[in-house]
Protein backbone atom coordinates (compact mmCIF):
# COMPACT_ATOMS: atom_id res chain seq x y z
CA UNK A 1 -46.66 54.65 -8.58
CA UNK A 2 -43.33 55.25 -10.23
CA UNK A 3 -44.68 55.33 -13.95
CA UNK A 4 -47.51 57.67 -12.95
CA UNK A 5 -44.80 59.84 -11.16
CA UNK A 6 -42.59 59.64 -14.32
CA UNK A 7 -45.59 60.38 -16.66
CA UNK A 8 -46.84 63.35 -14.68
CA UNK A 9 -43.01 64.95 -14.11
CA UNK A 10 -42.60 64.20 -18.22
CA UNK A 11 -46.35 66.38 -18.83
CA UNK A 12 -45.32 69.48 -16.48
CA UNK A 13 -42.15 69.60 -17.61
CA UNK A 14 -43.85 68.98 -21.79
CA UNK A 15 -46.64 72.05 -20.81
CA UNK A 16 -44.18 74.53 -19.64
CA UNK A 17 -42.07 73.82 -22.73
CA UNK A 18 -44.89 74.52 -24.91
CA UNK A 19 -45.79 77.63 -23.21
CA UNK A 20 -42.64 79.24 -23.07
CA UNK A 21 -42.34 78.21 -26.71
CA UNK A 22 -45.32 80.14 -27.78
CA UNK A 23 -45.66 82.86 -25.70
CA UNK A 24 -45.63 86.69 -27.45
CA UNK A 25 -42.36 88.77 -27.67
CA UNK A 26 -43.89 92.00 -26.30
CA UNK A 27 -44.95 94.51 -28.53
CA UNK A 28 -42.84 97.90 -27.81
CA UNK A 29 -44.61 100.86 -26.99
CA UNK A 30 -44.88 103.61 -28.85
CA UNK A 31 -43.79 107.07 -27.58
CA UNK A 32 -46.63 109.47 -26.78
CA UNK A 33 -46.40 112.32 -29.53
CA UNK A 34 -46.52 115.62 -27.75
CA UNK A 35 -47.16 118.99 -29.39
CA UNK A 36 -46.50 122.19 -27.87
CA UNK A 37 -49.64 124.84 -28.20
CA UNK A 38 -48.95 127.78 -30.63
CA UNK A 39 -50.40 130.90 -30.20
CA UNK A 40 -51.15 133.00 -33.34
CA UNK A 41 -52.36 135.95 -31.41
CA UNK A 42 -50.35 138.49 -29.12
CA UNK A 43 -47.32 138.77 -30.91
């Protein structure tokens, strides 16, 4: 019971490690570009 306790503490503790290891920075987003209409006509 012990060594399957140790062994299964040892592979949680192994599989988080990898996953925080390889997980993705974030990517940042990029601003939304936002034009203002311009009227030719009227002026």
């Amino acid at each position: 019971m012990s060594k399957f306790t140790i062994l299964a503490v040892f592979g949680a503790v192994l599989a988080l490690g990898a996953c925080a290891k390889h997980k993705p920075a974030p990517e940042p987003v990029p601003a939304p570009i936002m034009v203002e209409p311009v009227s030719t006509k009227g002026k």
